[in-house]
Protein backbone atom coordinates (compact mmCIF):
# COMPACT_ATOMS: atom_id res chain seq x y z
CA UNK A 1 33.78 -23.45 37.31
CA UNK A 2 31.65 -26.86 35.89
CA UNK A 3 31.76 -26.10 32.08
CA UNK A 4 27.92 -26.55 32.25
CA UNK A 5 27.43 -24.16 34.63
CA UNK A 6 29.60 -21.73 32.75
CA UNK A 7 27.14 -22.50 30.03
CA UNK A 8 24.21 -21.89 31.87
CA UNK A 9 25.63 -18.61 32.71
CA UNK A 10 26.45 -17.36 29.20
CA UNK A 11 22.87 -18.35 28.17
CA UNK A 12 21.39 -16.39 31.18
CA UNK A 13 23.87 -13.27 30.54
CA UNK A 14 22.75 -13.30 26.83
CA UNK A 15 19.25 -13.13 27.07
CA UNK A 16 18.12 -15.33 24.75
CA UNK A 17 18.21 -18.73 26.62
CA UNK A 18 14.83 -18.62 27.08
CA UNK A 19 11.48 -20.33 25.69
CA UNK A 20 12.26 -21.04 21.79
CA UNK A 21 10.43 -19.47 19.76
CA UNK A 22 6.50 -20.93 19.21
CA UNK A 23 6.32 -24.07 16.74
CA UNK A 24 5.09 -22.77 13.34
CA UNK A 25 3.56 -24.53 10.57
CA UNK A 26 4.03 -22.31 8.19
CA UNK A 27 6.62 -23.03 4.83
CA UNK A 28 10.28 -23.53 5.44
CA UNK A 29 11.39 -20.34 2.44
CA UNK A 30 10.04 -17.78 0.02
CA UNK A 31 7.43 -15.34 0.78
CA UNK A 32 6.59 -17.22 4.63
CA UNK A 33 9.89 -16.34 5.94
CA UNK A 34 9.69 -12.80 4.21
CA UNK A 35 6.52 -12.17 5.90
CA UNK A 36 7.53 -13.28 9.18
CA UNK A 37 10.87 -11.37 9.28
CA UNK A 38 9.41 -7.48 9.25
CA UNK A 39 8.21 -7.99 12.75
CA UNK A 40 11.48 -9.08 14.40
CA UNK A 41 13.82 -5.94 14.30
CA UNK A 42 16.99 -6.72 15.83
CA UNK A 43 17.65 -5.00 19.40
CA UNK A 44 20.96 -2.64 18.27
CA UNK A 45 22.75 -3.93 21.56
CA UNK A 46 22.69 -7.47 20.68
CA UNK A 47 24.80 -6.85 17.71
CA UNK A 48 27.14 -6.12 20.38
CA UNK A 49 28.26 -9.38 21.05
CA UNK A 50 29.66 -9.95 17.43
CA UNK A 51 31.73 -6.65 17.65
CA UNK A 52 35.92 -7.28 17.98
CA UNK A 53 37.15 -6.73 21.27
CA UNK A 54 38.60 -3.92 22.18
CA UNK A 55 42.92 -4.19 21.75
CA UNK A 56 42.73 -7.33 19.72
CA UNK A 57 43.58 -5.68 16.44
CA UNK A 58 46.71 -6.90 15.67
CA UNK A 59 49.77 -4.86 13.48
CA UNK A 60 50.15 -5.39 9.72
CA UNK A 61 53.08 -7.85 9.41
CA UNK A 62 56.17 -7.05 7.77
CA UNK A 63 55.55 -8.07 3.82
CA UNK A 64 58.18 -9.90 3.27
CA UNK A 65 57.42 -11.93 6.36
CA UNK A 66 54.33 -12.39 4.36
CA UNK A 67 55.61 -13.39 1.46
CA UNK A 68 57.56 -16.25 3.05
CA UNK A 69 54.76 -17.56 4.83
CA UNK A 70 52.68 -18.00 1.81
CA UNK A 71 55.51 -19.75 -0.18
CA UNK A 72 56.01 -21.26 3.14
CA UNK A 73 52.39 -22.65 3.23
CA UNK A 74 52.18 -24.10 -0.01
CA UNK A 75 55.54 -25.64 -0.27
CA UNK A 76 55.32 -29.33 -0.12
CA UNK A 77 58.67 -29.31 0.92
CA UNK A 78 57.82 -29.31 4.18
CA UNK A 79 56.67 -32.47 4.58
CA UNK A 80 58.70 -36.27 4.62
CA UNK A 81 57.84 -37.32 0.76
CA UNK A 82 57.24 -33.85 -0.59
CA UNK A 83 53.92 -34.59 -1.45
CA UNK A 84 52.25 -32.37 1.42
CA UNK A 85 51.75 -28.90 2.41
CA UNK A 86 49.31 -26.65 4.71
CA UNK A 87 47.57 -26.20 1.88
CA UNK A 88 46.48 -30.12 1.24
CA UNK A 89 44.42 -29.73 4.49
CA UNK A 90 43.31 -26.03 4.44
CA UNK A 91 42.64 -25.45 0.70
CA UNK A 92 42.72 -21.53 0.34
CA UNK A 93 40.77 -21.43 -3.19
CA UNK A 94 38.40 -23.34 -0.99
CA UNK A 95 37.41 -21.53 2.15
CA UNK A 96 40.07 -22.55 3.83
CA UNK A 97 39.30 -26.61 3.77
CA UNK A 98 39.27 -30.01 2.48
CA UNK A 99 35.55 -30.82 2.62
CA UNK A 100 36.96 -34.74 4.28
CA UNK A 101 35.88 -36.06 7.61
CA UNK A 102 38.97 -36.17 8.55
CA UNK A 103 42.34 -35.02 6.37
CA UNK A 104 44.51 -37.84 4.32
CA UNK A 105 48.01 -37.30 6.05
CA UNK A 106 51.65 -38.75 5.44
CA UNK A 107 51.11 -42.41 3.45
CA UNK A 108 47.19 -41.78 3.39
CA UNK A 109 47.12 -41.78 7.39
CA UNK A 110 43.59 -40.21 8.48
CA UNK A 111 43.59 -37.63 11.02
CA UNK A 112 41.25 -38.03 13.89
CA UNK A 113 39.66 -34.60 13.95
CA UNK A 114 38.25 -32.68 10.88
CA UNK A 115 40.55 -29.73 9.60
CA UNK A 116 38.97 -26.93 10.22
CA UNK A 117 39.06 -24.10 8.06
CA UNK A 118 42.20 -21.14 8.20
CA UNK A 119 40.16 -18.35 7.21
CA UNK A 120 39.66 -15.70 10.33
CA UNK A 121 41.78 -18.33 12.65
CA UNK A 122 44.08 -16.24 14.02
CA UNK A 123 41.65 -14.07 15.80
CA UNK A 124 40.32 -17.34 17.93
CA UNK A 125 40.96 -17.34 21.64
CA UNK A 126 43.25 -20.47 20.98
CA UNK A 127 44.49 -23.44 17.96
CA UNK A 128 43.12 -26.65 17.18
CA UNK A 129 39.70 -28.39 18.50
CA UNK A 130 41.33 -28.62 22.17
CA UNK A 131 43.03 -25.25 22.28
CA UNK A 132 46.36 -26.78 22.68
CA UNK A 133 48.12 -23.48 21.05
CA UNK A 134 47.63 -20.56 21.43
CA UNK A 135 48.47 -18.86 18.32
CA UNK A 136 48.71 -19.32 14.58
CA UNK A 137 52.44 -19.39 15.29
CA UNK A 138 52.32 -21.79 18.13
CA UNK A 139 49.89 -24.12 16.02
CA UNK A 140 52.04 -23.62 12.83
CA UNK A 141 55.11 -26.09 13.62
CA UNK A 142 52.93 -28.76 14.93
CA UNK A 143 51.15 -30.74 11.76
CA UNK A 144 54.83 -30.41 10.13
CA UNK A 145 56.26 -32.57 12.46
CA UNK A 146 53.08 -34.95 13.07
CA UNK A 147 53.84 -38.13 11.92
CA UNK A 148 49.98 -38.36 10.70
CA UNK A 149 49.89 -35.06 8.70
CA UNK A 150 53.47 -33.70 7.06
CA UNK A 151 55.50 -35.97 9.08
CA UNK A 152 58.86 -34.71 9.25
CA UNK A 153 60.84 -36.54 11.70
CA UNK A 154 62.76 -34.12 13.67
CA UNK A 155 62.98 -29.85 14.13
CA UNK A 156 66.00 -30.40 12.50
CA UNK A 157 65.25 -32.15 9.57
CA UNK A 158 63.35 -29.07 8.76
CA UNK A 159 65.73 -26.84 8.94
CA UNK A 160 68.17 -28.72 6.75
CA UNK A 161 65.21 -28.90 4.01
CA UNK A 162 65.19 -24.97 4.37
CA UNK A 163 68.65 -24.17 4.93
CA UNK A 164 69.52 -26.94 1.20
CA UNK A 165 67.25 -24.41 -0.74
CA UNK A 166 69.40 -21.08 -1.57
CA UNK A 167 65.51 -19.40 -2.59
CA UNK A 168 65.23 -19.90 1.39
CA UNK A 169 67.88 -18.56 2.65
CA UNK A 170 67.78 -15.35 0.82
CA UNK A 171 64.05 -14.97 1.57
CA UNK A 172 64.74 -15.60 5.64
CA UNK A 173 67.68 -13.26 5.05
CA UNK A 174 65.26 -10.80 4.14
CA UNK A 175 62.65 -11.26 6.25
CA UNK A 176 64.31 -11.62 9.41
CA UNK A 177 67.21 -9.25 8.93
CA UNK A 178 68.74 -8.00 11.91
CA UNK A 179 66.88 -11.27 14.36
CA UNK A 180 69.66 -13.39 14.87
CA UNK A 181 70.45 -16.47 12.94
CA UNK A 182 67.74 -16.10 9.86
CA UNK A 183 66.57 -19.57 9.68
CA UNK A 184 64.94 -21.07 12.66
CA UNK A 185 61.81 -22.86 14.05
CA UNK A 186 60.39 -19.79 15.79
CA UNK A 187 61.27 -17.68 12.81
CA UNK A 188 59.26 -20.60 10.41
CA UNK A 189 56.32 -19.78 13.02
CA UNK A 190 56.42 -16.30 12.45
CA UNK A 191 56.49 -16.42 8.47
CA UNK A 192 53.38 -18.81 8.68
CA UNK A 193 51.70 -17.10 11.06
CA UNK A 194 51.92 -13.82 9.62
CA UNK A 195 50.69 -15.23 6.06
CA UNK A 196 47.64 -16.86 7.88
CA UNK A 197 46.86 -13.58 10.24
CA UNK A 198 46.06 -12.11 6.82
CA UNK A 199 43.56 -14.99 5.68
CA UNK A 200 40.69 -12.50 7.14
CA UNK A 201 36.90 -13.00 4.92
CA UNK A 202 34.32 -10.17 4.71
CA UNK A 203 30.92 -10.61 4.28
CA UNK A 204 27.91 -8.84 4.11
CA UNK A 205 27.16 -10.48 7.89
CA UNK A 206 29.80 -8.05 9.02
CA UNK A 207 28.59 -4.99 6.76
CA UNK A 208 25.57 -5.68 8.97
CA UNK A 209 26.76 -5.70 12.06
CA UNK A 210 28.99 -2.51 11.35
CA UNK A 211 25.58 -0.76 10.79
CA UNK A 212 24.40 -1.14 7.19
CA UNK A 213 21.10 -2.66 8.30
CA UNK A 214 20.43 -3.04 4.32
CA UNK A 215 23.15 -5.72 4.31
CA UNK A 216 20.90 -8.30 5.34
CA UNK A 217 17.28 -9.67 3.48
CA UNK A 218 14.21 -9.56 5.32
CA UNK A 219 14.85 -13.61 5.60
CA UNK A 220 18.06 -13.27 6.86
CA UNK A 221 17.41 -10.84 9.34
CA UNK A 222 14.22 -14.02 10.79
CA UNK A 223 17.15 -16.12 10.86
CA UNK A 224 19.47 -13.96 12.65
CA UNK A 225 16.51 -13.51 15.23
CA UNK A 226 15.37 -16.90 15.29
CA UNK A 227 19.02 -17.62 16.50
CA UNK A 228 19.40 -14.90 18.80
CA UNK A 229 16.09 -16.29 20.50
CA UNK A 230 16.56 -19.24 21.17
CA UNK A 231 19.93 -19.14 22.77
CA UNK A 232 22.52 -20.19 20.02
CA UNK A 233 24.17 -16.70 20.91
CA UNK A 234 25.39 -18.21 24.54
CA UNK A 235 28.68 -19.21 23.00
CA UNK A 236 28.72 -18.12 19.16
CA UNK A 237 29.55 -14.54 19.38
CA UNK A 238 32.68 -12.01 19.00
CA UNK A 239 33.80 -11.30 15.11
CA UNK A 240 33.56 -14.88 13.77
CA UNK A 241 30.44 -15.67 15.40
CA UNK A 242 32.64 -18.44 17.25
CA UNK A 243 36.03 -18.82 17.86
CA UNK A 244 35.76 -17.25 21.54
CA UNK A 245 35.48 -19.79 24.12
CA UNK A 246 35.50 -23.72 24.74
CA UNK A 247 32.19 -25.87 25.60
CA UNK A 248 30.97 -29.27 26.21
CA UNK A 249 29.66 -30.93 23.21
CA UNK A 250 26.59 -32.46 24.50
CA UNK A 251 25.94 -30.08 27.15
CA UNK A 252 22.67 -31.43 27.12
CA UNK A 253 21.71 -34.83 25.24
CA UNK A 254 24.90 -36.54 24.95
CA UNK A 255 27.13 -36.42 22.26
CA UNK A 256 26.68 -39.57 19.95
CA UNK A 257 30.95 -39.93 19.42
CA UNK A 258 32.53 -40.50 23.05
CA UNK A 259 36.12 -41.70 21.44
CA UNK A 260 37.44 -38.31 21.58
CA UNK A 261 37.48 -36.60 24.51
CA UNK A 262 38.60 -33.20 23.56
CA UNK A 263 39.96 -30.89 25.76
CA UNK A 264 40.56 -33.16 28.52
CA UNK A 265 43.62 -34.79 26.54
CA UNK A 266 45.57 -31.69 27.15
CA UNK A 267 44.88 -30.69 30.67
CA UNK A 268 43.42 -34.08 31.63
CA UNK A 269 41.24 -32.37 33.96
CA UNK A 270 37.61 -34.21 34.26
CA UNK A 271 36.06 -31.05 33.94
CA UNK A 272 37.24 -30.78 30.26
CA UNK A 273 36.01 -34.24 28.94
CA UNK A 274 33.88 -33.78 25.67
CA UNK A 275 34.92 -29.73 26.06
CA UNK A 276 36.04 -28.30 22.70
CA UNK A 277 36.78 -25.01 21.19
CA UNK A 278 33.18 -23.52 19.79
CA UNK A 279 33.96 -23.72 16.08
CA UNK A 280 33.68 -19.81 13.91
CA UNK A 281 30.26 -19.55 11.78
CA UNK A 282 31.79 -17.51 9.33
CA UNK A 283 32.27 -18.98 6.06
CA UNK A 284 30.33 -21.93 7.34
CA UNK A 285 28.08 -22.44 4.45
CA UNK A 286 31.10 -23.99 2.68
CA UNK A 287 32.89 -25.59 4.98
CA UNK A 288 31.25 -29.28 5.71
CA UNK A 289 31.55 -31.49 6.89
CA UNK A 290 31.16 -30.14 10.03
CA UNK A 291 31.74 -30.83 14.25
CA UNK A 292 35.07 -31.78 15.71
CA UNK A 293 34.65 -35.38 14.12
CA UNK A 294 32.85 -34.23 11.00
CA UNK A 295 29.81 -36.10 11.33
CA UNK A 296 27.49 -34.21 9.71
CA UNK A 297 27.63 -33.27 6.37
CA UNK A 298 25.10 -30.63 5.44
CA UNK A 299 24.03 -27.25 7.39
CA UNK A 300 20.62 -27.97 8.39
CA UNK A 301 21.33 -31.24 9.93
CA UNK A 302 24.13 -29.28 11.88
CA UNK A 303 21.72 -26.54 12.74
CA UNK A 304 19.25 -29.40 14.30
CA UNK A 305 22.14 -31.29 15.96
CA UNK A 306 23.08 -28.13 18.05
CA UNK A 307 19.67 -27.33 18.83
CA UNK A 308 19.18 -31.02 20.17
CA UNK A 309 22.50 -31.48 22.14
CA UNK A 310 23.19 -28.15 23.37
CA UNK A 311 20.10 -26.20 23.73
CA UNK A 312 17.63 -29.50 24.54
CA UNK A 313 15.11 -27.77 21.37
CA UNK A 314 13.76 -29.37 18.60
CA UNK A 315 13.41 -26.25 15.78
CA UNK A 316 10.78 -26.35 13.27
CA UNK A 317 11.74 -26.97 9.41
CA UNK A 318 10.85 -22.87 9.40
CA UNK A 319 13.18 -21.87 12.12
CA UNK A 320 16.06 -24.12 10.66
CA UNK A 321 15.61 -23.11 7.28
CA UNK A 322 16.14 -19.44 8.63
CA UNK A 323 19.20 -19.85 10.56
CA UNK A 324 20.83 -21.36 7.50
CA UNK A 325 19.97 -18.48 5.00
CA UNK A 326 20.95 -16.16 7.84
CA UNK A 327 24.33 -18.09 7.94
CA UNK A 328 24.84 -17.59 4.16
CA UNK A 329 25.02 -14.28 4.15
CA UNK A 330 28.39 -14.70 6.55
CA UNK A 331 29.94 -15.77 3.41
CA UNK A 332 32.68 -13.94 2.35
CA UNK A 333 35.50 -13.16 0.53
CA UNK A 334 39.36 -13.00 0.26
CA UNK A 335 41.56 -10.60 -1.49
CA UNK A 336 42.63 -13.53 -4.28
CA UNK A 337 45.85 -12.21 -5.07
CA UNK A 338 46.62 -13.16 -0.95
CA UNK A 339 45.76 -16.62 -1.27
CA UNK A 340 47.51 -17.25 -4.64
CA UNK A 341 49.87 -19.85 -5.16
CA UNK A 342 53.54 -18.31 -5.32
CA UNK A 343 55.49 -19.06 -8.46
């Protein structure tokens, strides 16, 4: 099906693609928004769409799986001049990010897509802006061997790194005991990917939407409606408000950055030029710069660029101003003992 018709679709099935809400001209904050927000209760069912799915829940890894994949992560080891690791691009004591347009690689090469952040990942439909993996463990292996980002030349070269350090081969030993030969590519994958499965945030956004209906401020609660209403919904929904589905950038005006074409360099199907996987909203007052080619750098400019490209709205300062203290409040936080460096 035409990704814009799919579009369409979701905005029709959700309910709120309709009219946007009436232009105000009433203050952006404070007591305006507080006043406004009493008279927009949220309809119970369309908290729905931000529930997990049904079967998705995944089983606690083994820990000492865990416990490789975090040494695993920050090890800069793993990359050509040892000067690299996952966690250069996906800062953990940082939501997950680098807060850079695009990530410094091997010899200072720049990435051409922003790094977006780890937390929550693993519960996306798919990896990376075009979805070209799957999984955390199918995405894991692939910036270790990119000649832009860790850079290590071969599989093998890898696994003579690991296989030199004694520390690793005891810890694989462990960890995989009784799967065939201990150290291995897939077996990397799986130490990663159980690490990052456990990178999960809570905020008081999902306190909300569990059913604590205190969780949120009146002003939140305007924002949350305001972006229920006028359609934003369509495709950020499930968990991580996001994370569920790929869509055209500039479904509607087009996008200002053709050079990347998204989707379409993996399948190469005309149908998915300019299609990308919708980005997560949690955590996403602290993860700028934002957008697949992080153009924009602050939250209100991001909130307007959506409305523009994808809905065809203009919002009022008001109705911006409430989306982004809504999104605030789907700040969370990690368990920091997880995301400490190992010694």
């Amino acid at each position: 099906m035409n990704v814009m018709i799919r579009w369409i679709c979701l905005v029709v099935v959700a309910g709120c693609g309709t009219d946007p809400p009436a232009k105000q001209d009433t203050p952006a904050t404070g007591d305006a928004m507080a006043m406004t927000a009493p008279s927009h209760d949220i309809n119970p069912r369309l908290l729905r769409r931000f529930r997990p799915i049904a079967g998705t829940e995944s089983t606690p890894a083994k820990p000492a799986k865990v416990a490789l994949g975090r040494r695993l992560f920050f090890d800069n080891d793993l990359s050509l001049h040892h000067d690299l690791s996952c966690n250069s691009c996906h800062a953990l004591d940082n939501f997950g990010v680098d807060h850079q347009k695009t990530s410094h690689g091997s010899d200072g090469q720049l990435g051409n897509r922003n790094a977006p952040t780890v937390f929550n990942a693993a519960t996306h439909v798919a990896q990376f802006w075009d979805g070209r993996a799957r999984t955390v463990e199918d995405q894991a292996i692939g910036p270790i061997l990119d000649a832009r980002e860790l850079a290590m030349p071969s599989e093998q070269a890898v696994l003579a790194r690991l296989t030199s350090s004694p520390a690793y081969v005891a810890l694989f030993s462990h960890a995989f005991a009784g799967e065939g030969e201990p150290i291995s590519i897939r077996h990397l994958a799986e130490a990663l990917g159980a690490f990052e499965r456990g990178l999960v945030t809570t905020s008081r956004w999902n306190r909300f939407v569990a059913g604590d209906r205190n969780a949120l401020t009146p002003q939140e609660k305007y924002g949350l409606h305001v972006f229920l209403e006028v359609g934003c919904v369509a495709c950020h929904r499930g968990p991580q408000v996001g994370g569920t589905m790929f869509q055209r950038v500039g479904a509607i005006e087009p996008w200002p950055n053709q050079t990347d074409l998204g989707r379409f360099e993996v399948t190469h199907d005309p149908e998915d030029r300019m299609v990308f996987k919708v980005p997560t909203l949690a955590n996403v007052a602290e993860t700028a710069p934002y957008f697949h080619d992080g153009s924009v750098d602050d939250l209100p400019t991001a909130v307007r660029t959506m409305a523009e490209h994808q809905l065809g709205i203009d919002l009022t300062d008001p109705e911006v101003a409430a989306i982004v203290t809504w999104m605030a409040s789907m700040t969370g936080t990690v368990d920091p003992a997880y995301i400490a460096p190992p010694t």
